[in-house]
PDB file of N, CA and C in Angstrom:
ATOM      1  N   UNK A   1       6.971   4.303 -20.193  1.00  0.00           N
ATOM      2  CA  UNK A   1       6.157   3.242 -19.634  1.00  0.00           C
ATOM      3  C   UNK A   1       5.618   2.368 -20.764  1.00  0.00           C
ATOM      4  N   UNK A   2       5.744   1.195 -20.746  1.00  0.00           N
ATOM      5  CA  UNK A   2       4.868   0.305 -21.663  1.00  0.00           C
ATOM      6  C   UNK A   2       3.372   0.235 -21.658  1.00  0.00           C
ATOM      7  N   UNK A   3       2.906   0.534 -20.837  1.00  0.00           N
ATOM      8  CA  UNK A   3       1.248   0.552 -20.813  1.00  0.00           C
ATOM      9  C   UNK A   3       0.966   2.052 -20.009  1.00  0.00           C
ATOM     10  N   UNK A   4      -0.087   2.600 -19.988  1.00  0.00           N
ATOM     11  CA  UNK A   4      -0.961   3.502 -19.526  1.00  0.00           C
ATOM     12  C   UNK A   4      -1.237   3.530 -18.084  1.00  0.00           C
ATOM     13  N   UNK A   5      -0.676   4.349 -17.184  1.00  0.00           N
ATOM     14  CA  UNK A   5      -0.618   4.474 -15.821  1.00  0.00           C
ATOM     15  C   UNK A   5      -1.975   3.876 -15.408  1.00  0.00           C
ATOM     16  N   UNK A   6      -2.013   3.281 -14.328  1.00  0.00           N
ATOM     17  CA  UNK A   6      -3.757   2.552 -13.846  1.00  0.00           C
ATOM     18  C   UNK A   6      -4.044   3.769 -12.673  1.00  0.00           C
ATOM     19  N   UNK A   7      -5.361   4.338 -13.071  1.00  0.00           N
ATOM     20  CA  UNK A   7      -5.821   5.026 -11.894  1.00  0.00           C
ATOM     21  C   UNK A   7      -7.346   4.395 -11.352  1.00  0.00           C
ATOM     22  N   UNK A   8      -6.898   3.583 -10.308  1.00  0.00           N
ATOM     23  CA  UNK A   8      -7.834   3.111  -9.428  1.00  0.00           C
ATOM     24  C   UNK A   8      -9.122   3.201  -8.926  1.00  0.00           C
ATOM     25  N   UNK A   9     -10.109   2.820  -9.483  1.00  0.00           N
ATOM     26  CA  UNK A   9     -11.111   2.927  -9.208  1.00  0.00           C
ATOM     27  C   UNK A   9     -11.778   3.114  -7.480  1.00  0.00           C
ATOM     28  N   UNK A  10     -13.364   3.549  -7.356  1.00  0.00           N
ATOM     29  CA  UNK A  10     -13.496   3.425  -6.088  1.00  0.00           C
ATOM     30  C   UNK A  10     -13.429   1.571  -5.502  1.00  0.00           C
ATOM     31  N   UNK A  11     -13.906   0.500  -6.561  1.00  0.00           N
ATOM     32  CA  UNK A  11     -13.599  -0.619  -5.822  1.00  0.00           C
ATOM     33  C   UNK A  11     -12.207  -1.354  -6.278  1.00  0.00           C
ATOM     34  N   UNK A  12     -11.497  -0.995  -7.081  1.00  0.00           N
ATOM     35  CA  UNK A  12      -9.963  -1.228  -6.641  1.00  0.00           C
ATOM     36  C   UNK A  12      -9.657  -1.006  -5.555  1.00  0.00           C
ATOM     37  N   UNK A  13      -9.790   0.763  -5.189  1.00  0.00           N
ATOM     38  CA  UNK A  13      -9.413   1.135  -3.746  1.00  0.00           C
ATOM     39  C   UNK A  13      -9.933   0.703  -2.353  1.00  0.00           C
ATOM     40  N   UNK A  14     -11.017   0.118  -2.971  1.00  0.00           N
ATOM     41  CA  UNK A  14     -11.803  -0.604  -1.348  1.00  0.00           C
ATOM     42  C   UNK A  14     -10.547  -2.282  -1.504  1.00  0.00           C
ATOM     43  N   UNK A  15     -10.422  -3.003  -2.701  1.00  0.00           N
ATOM     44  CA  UNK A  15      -9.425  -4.276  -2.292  1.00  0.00           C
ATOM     45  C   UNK A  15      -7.908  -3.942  -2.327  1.00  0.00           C
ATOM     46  N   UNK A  16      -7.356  -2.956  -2.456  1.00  0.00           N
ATOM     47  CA  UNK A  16      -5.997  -2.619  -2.052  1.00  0.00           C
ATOM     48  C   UNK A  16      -5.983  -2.778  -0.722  1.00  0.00           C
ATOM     49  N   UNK A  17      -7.172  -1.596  -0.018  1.00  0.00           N
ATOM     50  CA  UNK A  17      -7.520  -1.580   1.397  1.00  0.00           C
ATOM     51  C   UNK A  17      -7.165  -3.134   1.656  1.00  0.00           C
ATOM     52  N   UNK A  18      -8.368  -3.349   2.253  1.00  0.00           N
ATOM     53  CA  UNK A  18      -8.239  -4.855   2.050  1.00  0.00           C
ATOM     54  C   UNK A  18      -7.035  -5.959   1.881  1.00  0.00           C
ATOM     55  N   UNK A  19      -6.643  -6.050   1.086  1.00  0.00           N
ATOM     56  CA  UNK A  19      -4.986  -6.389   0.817  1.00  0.00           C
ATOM     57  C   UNK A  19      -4.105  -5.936   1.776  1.00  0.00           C
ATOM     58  N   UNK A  20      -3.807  -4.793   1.781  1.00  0.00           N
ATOM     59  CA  UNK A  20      -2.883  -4.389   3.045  1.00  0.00           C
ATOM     60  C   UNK A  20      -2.963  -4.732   4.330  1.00  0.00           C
ATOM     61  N   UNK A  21      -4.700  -4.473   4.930  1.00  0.00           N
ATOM     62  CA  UNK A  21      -5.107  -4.926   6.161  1.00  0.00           C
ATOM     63  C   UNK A  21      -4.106  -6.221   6.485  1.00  0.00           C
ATOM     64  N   UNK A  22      -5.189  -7.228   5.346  1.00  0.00           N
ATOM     65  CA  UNK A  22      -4.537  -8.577   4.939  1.00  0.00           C
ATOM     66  C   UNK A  22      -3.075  -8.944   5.779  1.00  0.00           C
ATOM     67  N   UNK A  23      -2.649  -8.608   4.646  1.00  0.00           N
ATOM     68  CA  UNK A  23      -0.727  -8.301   4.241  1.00  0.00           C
ATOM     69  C   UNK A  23      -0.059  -8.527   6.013  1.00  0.00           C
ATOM     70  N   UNK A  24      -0.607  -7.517   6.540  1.00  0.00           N
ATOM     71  CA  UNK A  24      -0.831  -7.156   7.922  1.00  0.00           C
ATOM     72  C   UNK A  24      -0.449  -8.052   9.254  1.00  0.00           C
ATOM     73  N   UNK A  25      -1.815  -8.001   9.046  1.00  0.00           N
ATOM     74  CA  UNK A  25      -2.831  -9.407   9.887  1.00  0.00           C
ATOM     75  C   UNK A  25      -2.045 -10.503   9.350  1.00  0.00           C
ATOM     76  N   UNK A  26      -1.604 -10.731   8.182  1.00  0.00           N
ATOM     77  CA  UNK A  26      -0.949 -12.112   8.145  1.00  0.00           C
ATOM     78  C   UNK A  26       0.436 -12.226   8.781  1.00  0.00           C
ATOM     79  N   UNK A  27       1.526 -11.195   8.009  1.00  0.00           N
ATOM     80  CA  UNK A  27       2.798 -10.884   9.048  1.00  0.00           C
ATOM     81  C   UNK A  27       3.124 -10.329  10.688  1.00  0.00           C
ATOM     82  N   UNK A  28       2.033 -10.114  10.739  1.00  0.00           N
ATOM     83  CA  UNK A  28       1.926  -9.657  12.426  1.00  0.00           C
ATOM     84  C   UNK A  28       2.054  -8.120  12.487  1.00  0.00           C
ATOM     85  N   UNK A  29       2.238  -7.563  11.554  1.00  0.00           N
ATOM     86  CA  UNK A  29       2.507  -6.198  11.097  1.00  0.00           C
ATOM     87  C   UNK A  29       1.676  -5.159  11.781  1.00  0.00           C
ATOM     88  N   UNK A  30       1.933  -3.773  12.500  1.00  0.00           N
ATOM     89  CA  UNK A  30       0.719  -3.180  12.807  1.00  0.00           C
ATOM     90  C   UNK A  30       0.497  -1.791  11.702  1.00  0.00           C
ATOM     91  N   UNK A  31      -0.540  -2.122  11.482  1.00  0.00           N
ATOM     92  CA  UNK A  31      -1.084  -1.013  10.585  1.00  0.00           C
ATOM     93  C   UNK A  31      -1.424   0.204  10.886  1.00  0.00           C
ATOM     94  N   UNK A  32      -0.510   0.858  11.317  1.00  0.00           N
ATOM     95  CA  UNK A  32      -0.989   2.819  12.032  1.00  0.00           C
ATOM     96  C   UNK A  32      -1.865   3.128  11.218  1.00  0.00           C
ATOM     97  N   UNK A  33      -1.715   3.488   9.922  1.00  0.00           N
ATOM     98  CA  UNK A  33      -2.524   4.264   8.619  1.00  0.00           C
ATOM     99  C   UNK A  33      -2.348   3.574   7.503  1.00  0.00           C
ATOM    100  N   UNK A  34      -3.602   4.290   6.477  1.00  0.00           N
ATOM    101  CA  UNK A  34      -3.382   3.771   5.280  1.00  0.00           C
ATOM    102  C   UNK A  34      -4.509   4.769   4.184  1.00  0.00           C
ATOM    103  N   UNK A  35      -3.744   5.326   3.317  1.00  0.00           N
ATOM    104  CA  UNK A  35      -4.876   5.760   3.114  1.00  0.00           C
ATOM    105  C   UNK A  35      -4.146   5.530   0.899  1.00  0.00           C
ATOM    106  N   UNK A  36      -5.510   5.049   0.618  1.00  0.00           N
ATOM    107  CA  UNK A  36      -5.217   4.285  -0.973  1.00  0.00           C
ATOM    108  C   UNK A  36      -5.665   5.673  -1.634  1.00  0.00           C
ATOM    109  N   UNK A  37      -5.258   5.928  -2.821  1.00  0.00           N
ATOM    110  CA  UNK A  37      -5.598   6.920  -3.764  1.00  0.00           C
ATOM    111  C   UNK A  37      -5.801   6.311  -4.623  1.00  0.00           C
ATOM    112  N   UNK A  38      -6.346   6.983  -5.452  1.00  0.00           N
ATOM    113  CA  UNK A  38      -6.614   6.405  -7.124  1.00  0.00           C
ATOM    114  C   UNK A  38      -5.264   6.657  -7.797  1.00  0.00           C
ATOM    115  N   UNK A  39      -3.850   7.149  -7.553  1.00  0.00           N
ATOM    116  CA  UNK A  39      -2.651   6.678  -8.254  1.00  0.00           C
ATOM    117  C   UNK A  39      -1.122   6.470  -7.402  1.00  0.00           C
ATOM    118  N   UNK A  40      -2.063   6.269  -6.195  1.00  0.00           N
ATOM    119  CA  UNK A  40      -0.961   5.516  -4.983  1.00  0.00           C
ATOM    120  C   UNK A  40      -0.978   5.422  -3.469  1.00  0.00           C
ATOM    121  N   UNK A  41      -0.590   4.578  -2.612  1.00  0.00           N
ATOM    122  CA  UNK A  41      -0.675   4.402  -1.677  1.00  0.00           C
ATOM    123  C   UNK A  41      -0.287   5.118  -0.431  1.00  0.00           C
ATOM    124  N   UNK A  42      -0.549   5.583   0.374  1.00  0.00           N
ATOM    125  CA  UNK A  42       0.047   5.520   2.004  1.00  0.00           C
ATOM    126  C   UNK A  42      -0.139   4.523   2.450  1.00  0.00           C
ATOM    127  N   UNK A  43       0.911   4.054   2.954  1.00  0.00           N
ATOM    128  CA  UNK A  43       0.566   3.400   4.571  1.00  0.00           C
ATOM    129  C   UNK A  43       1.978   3.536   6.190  1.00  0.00           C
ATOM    130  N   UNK A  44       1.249   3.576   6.958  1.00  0.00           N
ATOM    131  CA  UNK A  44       2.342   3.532   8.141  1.00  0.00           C
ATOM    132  C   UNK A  44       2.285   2.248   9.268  1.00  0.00           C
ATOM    133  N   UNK A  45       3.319   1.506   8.959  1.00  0.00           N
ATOM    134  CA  UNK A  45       3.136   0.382   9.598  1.00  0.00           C
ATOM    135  C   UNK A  45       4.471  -0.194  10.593  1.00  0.00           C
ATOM    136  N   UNK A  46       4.033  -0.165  11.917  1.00  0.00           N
ATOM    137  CA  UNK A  46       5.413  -1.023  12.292  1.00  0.00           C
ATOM    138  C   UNK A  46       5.527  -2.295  12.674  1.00  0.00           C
ATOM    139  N   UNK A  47       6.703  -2.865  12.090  1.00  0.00           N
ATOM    140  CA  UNK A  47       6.992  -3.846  11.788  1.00  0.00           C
ATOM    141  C   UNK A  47       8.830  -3.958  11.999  1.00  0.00           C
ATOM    142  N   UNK A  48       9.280  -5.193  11.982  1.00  0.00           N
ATOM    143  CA  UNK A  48       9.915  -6.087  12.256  1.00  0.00           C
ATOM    144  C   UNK A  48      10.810  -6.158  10.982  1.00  0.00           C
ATOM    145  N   UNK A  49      10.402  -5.390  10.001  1.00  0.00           N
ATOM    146  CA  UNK A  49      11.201  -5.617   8.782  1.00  0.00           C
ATOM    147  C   UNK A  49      11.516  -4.454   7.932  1.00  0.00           C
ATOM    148  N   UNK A  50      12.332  -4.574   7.017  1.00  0.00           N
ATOM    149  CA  UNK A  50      13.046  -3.249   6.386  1.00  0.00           C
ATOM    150  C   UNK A  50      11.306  -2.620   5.422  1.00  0.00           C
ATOM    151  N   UNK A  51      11.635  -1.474   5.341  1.00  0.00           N
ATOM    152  CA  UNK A  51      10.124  -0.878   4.671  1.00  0.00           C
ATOM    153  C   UNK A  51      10.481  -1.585   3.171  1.00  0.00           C
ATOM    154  N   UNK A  52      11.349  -1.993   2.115  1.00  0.00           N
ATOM    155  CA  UNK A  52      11.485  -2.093   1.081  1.00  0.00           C
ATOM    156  C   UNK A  52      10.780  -3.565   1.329  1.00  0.00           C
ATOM    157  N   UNK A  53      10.778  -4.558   1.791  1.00  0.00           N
ATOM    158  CA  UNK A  53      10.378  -5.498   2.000  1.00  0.00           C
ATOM    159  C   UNK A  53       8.731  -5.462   2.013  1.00  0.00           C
ATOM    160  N   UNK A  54       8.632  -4.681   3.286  1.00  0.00           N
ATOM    161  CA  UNK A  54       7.005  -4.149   3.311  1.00  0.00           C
ATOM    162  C   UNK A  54       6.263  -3.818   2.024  1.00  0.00           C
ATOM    163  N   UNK A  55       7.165  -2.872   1.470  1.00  0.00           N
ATOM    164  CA  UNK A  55       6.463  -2.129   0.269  1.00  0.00           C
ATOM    165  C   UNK A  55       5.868  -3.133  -0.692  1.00  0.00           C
ATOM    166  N   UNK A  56       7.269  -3.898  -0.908  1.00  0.00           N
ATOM    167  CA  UNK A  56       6.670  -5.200  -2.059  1.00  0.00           C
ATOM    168  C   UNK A  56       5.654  -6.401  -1.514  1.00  0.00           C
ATOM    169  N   UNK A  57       5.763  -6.422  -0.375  1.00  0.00           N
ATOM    170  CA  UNK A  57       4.442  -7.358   0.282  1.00  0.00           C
ATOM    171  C   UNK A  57       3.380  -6.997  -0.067  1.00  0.00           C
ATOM    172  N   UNK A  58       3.021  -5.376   0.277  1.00  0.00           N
ATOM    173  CA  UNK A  58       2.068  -4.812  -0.661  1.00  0.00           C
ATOM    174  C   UNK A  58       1.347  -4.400  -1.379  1.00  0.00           C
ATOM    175  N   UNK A  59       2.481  -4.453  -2.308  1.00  0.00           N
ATOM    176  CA  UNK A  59       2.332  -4.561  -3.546  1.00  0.00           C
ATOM    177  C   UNK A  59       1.911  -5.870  -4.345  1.00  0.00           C
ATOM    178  N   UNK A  60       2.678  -6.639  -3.969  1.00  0.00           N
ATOM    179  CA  UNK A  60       2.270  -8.400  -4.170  1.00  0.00           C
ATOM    180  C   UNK A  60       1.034  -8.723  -4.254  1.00  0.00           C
ATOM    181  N   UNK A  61       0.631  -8.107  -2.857  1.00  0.00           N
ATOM    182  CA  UNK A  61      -1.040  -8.832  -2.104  1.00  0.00           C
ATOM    183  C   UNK A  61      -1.651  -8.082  -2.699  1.00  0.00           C
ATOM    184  N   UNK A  62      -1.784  -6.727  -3.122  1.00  0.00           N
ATOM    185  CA  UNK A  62      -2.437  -6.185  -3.437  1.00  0.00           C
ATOM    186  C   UNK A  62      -3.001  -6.463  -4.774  1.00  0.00           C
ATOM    187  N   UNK A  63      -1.712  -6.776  -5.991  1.00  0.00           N
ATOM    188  CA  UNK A  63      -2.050  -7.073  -7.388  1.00  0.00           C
ATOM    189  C   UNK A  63      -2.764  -8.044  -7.489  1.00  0.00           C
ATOM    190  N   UNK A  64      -2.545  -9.579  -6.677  1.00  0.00           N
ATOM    191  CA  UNK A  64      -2.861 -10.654  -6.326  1.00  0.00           C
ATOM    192  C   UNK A  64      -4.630 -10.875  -6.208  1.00  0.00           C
ATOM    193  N   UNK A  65      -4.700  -9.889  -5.513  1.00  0.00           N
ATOM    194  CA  UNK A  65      -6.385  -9.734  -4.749  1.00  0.00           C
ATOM    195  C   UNK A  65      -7.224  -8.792  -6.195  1.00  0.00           C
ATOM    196  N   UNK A  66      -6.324  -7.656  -6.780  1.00  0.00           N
ATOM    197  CA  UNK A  66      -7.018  -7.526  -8.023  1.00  0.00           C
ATOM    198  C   UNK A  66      -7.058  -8.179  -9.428  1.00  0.00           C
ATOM    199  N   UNK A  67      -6.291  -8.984  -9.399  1.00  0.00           N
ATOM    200  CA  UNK A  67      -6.059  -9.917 -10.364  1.00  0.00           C
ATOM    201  C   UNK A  67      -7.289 -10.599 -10.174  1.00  0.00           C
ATOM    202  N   UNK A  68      -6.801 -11.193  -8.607  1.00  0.00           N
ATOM    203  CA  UNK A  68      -8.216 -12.103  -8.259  1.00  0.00           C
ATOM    204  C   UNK A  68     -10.006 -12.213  -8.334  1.00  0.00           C
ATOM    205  N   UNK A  69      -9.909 -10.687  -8.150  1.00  0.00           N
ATOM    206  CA  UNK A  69     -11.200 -10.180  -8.007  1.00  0.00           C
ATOM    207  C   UNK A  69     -11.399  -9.395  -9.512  1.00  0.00           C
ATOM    208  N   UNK A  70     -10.627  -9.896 -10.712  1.00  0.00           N
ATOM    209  CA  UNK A  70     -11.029  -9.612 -11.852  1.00  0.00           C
ATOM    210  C   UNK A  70     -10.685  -7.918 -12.310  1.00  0.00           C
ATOM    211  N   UNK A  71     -10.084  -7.258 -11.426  1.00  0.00           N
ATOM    212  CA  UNK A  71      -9.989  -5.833 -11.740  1.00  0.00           C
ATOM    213  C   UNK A  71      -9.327  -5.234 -12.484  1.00  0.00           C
ATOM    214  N   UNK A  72      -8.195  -5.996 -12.666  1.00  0.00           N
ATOM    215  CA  UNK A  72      -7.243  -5.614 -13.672  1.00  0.00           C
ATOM    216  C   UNK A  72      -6.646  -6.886 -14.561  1.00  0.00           C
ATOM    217  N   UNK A  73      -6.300  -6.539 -15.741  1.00  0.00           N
ATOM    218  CA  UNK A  73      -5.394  -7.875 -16.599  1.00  0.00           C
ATOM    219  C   UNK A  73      -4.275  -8.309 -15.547  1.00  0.00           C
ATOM    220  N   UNK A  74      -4.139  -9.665 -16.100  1.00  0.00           N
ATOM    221  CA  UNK A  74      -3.502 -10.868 -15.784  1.00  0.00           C
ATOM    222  C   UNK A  74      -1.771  -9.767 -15.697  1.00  0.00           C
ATOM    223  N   UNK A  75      -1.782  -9.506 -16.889  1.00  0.00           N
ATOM    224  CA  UNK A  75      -0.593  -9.024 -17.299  1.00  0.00           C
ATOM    225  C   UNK A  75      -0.313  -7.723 -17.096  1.00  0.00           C
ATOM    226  N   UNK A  76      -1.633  -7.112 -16.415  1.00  0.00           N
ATOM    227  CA  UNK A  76      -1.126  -5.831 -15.913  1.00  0.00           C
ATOM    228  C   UNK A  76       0.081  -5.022 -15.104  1.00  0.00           C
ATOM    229  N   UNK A  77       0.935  -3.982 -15.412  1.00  0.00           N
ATOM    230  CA  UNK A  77       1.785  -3.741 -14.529  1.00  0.00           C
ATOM    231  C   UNK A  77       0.981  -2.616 -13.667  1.00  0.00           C
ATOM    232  N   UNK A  78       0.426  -2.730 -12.421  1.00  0.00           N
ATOM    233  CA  UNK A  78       0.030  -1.887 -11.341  1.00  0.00           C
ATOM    234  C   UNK A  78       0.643  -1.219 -10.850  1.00  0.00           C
ATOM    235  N   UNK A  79       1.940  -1.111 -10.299  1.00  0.00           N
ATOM    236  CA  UNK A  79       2.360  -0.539  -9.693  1.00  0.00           C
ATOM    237  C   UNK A  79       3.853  -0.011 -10.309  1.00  0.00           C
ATOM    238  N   UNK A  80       4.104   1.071  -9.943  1.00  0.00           N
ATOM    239  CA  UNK A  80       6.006   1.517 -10.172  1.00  0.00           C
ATOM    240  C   UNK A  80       7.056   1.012  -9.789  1.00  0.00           C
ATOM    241  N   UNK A  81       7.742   0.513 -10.440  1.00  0.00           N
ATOM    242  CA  UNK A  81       8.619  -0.488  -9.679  1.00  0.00           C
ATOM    243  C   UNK A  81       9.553   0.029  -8.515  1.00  0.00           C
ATOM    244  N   UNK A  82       9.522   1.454  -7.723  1.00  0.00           N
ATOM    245  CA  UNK A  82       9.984   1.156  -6.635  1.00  0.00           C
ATOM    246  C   UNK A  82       9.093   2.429  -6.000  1.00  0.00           C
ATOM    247  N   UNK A  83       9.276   3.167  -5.081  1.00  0.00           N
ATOM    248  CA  UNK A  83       8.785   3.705  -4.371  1.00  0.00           C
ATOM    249  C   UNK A  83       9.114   4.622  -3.051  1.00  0.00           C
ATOM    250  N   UNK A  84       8.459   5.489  -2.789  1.00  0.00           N
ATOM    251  CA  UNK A  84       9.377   5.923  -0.953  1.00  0.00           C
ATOM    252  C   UNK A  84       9.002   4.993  -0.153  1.00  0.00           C
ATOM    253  N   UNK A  85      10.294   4.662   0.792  1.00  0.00           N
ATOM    254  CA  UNK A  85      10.109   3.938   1.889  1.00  0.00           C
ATOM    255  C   UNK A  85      10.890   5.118   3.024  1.00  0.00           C
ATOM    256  N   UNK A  86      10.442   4.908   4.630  1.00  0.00           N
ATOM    257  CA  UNK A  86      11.082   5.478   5.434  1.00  0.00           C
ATOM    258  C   UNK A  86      11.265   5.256   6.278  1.00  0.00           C
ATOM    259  N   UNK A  87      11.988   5.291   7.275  1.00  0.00           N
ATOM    260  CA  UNK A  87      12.005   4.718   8.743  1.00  0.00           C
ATOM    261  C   UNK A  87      11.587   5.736   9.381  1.00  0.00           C
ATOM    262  N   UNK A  88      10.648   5.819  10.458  1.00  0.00           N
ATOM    263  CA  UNK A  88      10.600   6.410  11.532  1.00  0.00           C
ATOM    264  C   UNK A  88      11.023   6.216  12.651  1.00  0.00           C
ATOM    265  N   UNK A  89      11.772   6.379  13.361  1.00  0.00           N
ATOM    266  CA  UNK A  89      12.442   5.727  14.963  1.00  0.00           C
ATOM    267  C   UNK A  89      11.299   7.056  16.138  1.00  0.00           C
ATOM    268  N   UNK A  90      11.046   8.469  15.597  1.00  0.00           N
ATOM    269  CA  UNK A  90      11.149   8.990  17.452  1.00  0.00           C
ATOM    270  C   UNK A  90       9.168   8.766  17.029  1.00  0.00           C
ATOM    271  N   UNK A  91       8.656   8.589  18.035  1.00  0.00           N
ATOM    272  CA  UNK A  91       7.102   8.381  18.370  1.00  0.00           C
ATOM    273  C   UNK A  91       6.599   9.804  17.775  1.00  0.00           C
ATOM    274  N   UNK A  92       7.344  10.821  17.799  1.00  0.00           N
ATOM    275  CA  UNK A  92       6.526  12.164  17.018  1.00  0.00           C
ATOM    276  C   UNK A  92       6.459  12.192  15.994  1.00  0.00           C
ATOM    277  N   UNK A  93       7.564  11.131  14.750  1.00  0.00           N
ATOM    278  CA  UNK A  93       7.804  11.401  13.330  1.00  0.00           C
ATOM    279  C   UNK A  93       6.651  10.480  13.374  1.00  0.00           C
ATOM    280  N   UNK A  94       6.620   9.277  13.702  1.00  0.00           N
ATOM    281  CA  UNK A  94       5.259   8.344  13.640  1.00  0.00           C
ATOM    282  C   UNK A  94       4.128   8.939  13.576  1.00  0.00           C
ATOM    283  N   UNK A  95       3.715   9.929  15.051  1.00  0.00           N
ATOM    284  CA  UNK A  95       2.530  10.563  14.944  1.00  0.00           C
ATOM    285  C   UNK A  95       2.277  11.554  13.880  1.00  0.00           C
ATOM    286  N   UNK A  96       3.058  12.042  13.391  1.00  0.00           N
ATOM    287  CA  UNK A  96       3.134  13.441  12.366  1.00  0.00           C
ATOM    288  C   UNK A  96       3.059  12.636  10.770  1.00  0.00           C
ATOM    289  N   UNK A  97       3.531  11.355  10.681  1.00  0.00           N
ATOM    290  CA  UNK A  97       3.120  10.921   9.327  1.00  0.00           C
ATOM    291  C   UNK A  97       1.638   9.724   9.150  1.00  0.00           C
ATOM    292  N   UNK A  98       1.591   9.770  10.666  1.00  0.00           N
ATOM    293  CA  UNK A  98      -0.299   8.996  10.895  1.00  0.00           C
ATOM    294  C   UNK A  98      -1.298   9.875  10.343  1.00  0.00           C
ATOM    295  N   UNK A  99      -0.840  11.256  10.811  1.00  0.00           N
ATOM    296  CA  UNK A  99      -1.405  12.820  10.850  1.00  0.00           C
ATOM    297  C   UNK A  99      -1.385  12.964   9.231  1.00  0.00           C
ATOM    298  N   UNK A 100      -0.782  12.879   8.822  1.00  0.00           N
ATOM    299  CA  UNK A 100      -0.237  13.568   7.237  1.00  0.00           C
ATOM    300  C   UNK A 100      -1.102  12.337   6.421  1.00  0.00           C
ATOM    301  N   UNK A 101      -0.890  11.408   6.756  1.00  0.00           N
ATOM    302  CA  UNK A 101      -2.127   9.797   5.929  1.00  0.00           C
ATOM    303  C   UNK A 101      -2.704  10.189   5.873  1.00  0.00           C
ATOM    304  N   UNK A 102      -3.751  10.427   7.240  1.00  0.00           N
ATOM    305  CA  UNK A 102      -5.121  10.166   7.409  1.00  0.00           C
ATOM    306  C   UNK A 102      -5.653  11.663   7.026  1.00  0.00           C
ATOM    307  N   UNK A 103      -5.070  12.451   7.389  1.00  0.00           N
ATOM    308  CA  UNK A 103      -5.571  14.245   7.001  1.00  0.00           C
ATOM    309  C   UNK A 103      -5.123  15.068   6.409  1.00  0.00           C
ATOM    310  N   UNK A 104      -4.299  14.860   5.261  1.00  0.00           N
ATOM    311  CA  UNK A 104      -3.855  15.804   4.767  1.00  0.00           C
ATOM    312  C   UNK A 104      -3.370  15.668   3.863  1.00  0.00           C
ATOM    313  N   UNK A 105      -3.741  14.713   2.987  1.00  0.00           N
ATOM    314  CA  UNK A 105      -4.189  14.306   1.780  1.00  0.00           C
ATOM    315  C   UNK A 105      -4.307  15.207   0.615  1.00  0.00           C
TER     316      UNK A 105
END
């Protein structure tokens, strides 16, 4: 890595939040879960578009809003450049990874 992994503060993690909601609410996206850590994200969202797409929307809005809000350098790299993405199709894998976000952490 060229720089020192970023582990997220408690108000980083309140504007990631934030950001994603965002992200969201702007694409029409629905937000099942989300739950931010101090060295990475959940979220479960359905949507209209491939998750790799999602992920980097994410990611985008998210750096964007901490950039913005002064939290990290200009030139910071935040995030890993790729990530798990997954599809869920049956309504139980959905409920069982809402379950796994929000509780079981």
């Amino acid at each position: 890595m060229a720089q020192e992994a970023i582990i997220l503060s408690d108000t980083q993690r309140v504007v990631v939040t934030q950001a994603i909601r965002g992200v969201c609410s702007y694409r029409g996206w629905e937000l099942l879960a989300q739950n931010v850590r101090t060295n990475h994200v959940h979220a479960v969202i359905a949507a209209d578009a491939k998750p790799e797409r999602i992920m980097n929307s994410l990611k985008s809005w998210s750096t964007r809003r901490l950039r913005e809000a002064g939290l990290v350098a200009a030139d910071a790299r935040v995030w890993s450049r790729h990530g798990s993405t997954v599809y869920l199709f049956a309504p139980e894998k959905v409920a069982e990874k809402i379950n796994y976000v929000l509780h079981r952490q």
